[in-house]
PDB file of N, CA and C in Angstrom:
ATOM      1  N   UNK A   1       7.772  -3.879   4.567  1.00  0.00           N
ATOM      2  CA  UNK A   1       6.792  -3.025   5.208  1.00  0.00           C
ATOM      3  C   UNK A   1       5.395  -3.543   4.894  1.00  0.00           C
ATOM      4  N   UNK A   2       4.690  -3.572   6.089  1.00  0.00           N
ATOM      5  CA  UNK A   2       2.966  -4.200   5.447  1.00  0.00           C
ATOM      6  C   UNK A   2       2.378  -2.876   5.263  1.00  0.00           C
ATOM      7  N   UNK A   3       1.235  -3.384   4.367  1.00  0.00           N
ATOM      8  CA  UNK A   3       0.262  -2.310   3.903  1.00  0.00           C
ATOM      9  C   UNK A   3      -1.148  -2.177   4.889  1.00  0.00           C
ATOM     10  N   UNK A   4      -1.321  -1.365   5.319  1.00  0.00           N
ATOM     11  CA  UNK A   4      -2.460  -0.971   5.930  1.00  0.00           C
ATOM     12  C   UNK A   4      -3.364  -0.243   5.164  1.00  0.00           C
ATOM     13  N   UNK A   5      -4.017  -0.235   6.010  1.00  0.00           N
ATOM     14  CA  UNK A   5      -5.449   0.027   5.212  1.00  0.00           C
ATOM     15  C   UNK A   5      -6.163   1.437   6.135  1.00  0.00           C
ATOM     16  N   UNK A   6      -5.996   2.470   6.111  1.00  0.00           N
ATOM     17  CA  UNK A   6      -6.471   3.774   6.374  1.00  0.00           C
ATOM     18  C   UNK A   6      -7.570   4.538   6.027  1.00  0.00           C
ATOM     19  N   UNK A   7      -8.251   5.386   7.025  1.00  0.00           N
ATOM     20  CA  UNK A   7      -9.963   5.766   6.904  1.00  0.00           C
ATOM     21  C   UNK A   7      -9.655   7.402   7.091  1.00  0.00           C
ATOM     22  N   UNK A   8      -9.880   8.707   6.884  1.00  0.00           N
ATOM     23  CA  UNK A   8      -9.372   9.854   6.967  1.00  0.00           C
ATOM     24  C   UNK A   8     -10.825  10.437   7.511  1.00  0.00           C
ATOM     25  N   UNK A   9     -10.718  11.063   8.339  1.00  0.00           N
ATOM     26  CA  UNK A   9     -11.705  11.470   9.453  1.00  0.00           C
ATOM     27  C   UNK A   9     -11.803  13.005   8.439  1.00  0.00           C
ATOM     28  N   UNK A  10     -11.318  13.547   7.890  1.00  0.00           N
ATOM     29  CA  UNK A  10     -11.386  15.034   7.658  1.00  0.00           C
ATOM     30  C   UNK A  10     -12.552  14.369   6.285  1.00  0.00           C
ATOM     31  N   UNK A  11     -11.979  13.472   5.327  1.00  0.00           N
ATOM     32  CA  UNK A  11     -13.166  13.777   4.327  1.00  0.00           C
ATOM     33  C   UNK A  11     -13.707  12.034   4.110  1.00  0.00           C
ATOM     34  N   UNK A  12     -13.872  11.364   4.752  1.00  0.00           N
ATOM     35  CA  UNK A  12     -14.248  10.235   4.847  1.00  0.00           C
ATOM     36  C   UNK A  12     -13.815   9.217   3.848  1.00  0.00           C
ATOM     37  N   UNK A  13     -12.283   9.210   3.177  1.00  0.00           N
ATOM     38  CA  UNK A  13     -11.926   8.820   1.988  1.00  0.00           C
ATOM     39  C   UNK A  13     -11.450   7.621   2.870  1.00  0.00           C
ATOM     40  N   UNK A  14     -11.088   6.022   2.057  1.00  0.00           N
ATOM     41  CA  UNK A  14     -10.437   5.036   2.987  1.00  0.00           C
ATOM     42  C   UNK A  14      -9.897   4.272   1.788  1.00  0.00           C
ATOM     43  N   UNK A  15      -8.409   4.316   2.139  1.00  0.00           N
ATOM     44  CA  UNK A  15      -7.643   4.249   1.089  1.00  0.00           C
ATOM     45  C   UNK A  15      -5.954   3.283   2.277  1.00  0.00           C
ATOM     46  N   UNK A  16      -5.346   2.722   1.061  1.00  0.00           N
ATOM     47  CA  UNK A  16      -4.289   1.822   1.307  1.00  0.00           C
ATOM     48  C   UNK A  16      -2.992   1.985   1.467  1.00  0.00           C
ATOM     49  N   UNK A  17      -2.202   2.387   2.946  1.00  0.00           N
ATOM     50  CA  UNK A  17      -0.610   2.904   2.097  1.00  0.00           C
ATOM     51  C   UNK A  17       0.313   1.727   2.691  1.00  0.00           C
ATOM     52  N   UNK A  18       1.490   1.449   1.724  1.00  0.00           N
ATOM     53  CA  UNK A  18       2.794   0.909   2.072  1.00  0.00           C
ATOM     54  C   UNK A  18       3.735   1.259   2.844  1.00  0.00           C
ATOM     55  N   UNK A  19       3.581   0.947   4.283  1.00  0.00           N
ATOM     56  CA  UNK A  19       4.193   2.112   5.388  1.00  0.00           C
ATOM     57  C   UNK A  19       4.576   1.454   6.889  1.00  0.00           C
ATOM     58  N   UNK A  20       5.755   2.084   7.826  1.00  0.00           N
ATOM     59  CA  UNK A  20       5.877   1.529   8.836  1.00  0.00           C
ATOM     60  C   UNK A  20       5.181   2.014   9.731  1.00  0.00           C
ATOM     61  N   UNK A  21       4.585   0.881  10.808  1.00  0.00           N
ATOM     62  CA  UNK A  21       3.518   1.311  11.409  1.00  0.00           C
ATOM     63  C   UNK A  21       3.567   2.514  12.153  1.00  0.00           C
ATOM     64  N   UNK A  22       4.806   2.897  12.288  1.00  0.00           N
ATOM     65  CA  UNK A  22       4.990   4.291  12.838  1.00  0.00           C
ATOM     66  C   UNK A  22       4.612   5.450  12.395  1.00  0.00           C
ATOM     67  N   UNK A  23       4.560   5.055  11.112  1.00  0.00           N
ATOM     68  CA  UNK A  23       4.576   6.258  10.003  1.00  0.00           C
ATOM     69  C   UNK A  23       3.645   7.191  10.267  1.00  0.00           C
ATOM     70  N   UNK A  24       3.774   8.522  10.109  1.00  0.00           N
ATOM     71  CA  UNK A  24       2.293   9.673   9.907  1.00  0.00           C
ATOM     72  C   UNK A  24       1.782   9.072   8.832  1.00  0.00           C
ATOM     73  N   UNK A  25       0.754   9.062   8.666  1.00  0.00           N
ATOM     74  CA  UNK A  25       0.256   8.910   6.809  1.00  0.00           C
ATOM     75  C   UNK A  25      -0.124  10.222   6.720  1.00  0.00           C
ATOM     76  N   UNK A  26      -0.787  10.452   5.257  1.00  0.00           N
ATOM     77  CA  UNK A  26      -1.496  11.633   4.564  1.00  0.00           C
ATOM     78  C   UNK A  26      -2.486  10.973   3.775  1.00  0.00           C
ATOM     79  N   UNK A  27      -3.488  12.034   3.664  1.00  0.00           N
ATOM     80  CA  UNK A  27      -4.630  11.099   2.891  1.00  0.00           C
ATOM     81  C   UNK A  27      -4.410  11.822   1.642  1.00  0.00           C
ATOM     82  N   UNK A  28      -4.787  10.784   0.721  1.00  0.00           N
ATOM     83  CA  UNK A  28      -4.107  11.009  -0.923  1.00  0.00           C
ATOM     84  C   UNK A  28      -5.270  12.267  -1.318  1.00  0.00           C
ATOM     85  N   UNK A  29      -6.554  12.491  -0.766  1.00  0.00           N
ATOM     86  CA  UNK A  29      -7.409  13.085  -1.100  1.00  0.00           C
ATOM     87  C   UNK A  29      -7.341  14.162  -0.915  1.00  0.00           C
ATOM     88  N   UNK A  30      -7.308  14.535   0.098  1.00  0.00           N
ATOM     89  CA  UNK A  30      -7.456  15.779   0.926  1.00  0.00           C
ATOM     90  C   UNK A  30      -5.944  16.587   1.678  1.00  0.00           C
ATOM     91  N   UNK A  31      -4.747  15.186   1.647  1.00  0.00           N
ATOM     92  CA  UNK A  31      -3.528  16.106   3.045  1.00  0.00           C
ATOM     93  C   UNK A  31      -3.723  15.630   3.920  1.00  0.00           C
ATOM     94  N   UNK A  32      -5.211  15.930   4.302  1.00  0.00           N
ATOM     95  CA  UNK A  32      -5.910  15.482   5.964  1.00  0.00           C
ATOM     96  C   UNK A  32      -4.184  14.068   6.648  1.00  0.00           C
ATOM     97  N   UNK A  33      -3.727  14.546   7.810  1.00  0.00           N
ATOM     98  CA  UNK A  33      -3.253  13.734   8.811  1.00  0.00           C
ATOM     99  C   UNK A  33      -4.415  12.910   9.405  1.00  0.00           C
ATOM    100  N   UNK A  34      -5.164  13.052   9.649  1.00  0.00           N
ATOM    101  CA  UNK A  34      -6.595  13.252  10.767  1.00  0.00           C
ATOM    102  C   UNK A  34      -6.748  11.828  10.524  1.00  0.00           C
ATOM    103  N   UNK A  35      -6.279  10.255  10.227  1.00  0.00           N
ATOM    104  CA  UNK A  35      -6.671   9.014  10.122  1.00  0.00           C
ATOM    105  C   UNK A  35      -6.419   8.303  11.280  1.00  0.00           C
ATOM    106  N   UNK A  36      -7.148   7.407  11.000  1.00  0.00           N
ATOM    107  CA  UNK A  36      -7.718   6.310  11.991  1.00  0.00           C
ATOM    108  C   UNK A  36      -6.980   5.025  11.038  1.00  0.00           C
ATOM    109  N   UNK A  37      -6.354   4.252  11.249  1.00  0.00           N
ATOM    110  CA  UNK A  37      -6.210   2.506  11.012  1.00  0.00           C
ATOM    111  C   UNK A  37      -6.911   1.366  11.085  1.00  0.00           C
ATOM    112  N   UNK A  38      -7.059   0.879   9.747  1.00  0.00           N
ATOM    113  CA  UNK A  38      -8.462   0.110  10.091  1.00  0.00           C
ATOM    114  C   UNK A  38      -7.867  -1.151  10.649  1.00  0.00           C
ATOM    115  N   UNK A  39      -8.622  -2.190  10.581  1.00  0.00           N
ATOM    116  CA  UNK A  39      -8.282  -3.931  10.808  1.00  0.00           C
ATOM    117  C   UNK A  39      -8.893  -4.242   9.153  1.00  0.00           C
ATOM    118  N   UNK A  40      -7.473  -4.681   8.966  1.00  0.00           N
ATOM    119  CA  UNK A  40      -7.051  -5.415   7.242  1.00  0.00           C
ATOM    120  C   UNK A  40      -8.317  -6.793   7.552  1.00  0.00           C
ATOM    121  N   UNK A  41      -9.186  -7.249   6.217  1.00  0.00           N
ATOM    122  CA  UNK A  41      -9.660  -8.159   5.877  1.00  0.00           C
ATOM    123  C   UNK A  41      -8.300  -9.272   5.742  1.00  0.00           C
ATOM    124  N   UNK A  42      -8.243 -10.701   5.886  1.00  0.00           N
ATOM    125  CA  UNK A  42      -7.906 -11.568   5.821  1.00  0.00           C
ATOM    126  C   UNK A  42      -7.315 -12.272   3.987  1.00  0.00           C
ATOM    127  N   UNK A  43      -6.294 -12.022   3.660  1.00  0.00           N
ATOM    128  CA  UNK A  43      -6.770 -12.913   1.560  1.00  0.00           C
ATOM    129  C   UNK A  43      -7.399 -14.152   1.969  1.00  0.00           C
ATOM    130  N   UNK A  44      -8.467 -14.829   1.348  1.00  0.00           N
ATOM    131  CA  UNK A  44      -8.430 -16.079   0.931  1.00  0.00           C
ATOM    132  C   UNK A  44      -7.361 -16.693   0.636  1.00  0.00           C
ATOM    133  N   UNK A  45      -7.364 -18.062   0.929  1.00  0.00           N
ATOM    134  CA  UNK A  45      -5.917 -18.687   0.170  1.00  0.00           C
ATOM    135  C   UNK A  45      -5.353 -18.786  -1.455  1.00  0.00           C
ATOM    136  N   UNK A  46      -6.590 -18.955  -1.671  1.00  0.00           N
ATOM    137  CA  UNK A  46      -6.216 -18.923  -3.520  1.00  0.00           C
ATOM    138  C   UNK A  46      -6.089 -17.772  -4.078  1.00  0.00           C
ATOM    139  N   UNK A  47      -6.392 -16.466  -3.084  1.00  0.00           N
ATOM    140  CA  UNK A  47      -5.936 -15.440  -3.641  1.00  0.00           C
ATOM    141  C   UNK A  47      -4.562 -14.591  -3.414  1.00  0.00           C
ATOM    142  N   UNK A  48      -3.794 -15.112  -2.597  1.00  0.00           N
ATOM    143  CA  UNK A  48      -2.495 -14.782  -1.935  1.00  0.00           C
ATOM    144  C   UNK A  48      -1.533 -14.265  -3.299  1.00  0.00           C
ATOM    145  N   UNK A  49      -1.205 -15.638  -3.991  1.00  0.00           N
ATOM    146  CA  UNK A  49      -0.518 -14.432  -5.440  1.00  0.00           C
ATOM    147  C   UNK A  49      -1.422 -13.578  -6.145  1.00  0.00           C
ATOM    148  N   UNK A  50      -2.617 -13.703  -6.490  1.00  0.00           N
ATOM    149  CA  UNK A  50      -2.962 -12.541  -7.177  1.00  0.00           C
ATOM    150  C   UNK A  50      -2.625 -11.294  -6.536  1.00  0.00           C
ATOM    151  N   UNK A  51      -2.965 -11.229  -5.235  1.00  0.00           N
ATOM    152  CA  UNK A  51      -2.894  -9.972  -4.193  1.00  0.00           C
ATOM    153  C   UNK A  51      -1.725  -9.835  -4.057  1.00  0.00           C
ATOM    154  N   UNK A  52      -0.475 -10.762  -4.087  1.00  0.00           N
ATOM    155  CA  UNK A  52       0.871 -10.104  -4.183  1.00  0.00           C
ATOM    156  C   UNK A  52       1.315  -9.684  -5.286  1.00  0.00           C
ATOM    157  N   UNK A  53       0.593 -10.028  -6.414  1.00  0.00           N
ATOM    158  CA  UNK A  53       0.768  -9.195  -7.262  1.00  0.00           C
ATOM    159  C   UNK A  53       0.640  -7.778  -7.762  1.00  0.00           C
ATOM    160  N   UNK A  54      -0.792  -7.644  -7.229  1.00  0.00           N
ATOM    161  CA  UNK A  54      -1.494  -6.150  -6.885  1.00  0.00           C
ATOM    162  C   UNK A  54      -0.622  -5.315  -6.224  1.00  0.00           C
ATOM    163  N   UNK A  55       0.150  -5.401  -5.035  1.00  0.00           N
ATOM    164  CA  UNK A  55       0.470  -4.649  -3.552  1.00  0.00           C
ATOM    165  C   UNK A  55       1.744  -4.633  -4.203  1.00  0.00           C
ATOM    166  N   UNK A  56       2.607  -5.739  -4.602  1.00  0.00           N
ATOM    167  CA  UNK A  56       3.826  -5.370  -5.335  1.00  0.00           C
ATOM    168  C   UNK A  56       3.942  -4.141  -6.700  1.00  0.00           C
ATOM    169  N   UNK A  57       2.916  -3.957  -7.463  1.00  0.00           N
ATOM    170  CA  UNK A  57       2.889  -3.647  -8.643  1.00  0.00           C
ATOM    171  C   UNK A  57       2.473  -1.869  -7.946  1.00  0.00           C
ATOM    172  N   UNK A  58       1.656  -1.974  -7.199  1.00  0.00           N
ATOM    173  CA  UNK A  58       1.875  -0.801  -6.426  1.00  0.00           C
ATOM    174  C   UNK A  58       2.798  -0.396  -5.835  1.00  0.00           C
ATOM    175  N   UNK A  59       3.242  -1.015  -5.041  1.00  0.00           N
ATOM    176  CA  UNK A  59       4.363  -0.413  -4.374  1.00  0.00           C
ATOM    177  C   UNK A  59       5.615  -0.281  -5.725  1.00  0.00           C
ATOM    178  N   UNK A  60       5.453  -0.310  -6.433  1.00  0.00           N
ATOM    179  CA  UNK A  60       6.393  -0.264  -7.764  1.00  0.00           C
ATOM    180  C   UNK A  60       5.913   0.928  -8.260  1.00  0.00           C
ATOM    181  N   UNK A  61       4.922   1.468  -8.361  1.00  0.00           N
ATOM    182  CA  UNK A  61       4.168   2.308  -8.518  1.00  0.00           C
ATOM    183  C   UNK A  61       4.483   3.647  -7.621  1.00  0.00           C
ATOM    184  N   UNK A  62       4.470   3.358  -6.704  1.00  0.00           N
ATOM    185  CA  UNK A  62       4.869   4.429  -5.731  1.00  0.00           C
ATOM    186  C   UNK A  62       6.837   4.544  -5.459  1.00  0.00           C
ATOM    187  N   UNK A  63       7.390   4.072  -6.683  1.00  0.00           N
ATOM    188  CA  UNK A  63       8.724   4.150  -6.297  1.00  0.00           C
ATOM    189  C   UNK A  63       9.488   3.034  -5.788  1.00  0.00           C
ATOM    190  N   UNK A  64       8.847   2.303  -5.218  1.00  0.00           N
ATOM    191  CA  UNK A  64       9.394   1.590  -3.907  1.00  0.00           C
ATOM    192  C   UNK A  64       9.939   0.063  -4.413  1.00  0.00           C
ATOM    193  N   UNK A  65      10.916  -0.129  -5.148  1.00  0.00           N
ATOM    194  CA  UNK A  65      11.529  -1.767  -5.808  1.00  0.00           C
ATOM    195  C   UNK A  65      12.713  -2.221  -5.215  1.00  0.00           C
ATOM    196  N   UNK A  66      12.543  -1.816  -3.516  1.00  0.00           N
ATOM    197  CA  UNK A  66      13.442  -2.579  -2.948  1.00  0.00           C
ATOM    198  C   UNK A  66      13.471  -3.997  -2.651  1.00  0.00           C
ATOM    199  N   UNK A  67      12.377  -4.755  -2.488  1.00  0.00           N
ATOM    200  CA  UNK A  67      12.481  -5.857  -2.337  1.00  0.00           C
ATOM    201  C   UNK A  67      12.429  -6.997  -3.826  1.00  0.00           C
ATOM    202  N   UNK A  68      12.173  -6.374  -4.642  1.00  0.00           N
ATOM    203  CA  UNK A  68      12.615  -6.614  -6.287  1.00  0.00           C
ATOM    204  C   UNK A  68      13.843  -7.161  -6.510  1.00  0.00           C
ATOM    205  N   UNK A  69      13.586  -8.676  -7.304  1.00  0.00           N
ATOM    206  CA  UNK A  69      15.194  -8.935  -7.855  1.00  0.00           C
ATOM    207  C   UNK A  69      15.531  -8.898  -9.121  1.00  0.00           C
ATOM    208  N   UNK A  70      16.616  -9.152  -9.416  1.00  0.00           N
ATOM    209  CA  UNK A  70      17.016  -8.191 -10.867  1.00  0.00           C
ATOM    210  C   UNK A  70      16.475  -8.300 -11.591  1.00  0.00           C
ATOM    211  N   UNK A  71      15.372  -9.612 -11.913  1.00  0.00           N
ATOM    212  CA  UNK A  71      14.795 -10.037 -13.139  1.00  0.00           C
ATOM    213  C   UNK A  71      13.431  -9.191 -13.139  1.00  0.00           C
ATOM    214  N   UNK A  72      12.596  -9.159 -11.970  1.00  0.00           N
ATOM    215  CA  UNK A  72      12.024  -7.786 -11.432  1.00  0.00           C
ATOM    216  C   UNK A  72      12.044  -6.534 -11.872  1.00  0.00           C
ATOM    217  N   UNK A  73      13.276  -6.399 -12.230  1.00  0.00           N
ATOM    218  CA  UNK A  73      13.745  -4.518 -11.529  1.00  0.00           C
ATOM    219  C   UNK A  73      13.751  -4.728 -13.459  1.00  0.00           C
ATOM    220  N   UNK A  74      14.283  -5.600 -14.489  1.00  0.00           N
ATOM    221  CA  UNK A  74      14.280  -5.504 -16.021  1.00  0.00           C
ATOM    222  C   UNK A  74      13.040  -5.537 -16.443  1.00  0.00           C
ATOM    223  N   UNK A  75      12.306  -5.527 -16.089  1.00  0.00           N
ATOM    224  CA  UNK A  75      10.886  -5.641 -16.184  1.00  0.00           C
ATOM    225  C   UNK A  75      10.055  -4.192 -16.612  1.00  0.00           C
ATOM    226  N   UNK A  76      10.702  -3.449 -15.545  1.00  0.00           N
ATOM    227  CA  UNK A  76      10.163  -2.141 -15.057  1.00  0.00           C
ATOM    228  C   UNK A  76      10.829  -1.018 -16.845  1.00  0.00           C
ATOM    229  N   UNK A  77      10.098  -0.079 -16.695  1.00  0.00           N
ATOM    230  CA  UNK A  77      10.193   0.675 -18.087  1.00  0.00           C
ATOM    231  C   UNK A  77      11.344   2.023 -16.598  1.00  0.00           C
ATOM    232  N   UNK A  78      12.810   2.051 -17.614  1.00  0.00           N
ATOM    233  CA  UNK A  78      13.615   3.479 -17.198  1.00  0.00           C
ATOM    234  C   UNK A  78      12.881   4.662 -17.123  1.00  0.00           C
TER     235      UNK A  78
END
């Protein structure tokens, strides 16, 4: 799933979720449905693993270690 990048019209918060583009979102701030989808900035090239590091470690964060392999998933605290 790619991460988009979301702007919330109810309280002007603009914030990042891990989601199919179909998805409703919610804004982490407010509830507010009420968003707009932005256009994602581009990584630099030399920054591609750092930033997959970030977006992975989040989405780990939010539950989500499906695409994690086992050595991955031992990593993580039960």
């Amino acid at each position: 799933m790619p991460i988009y990048e979301f702007h919330c019209k109810a309280c002007d918060e603009q914030y990042e979720v891990l989601v199919r583009s179909s998805t409703v979102v919610t804004c982490p701030k407010c509830g507010s449905q009420d968003a707009e989808r932005l256009v994602s900035r581009i990584a630099p090239h030399g920054k591609i693993p750092e930033m997959r590091r970030k977006m992975r470690a989040m989405a780990a964060a939010g539950g989500d270690t499906s695409n994690f392999s086992k050595k991955e998933h031992a990593t993580f605290k039960s």
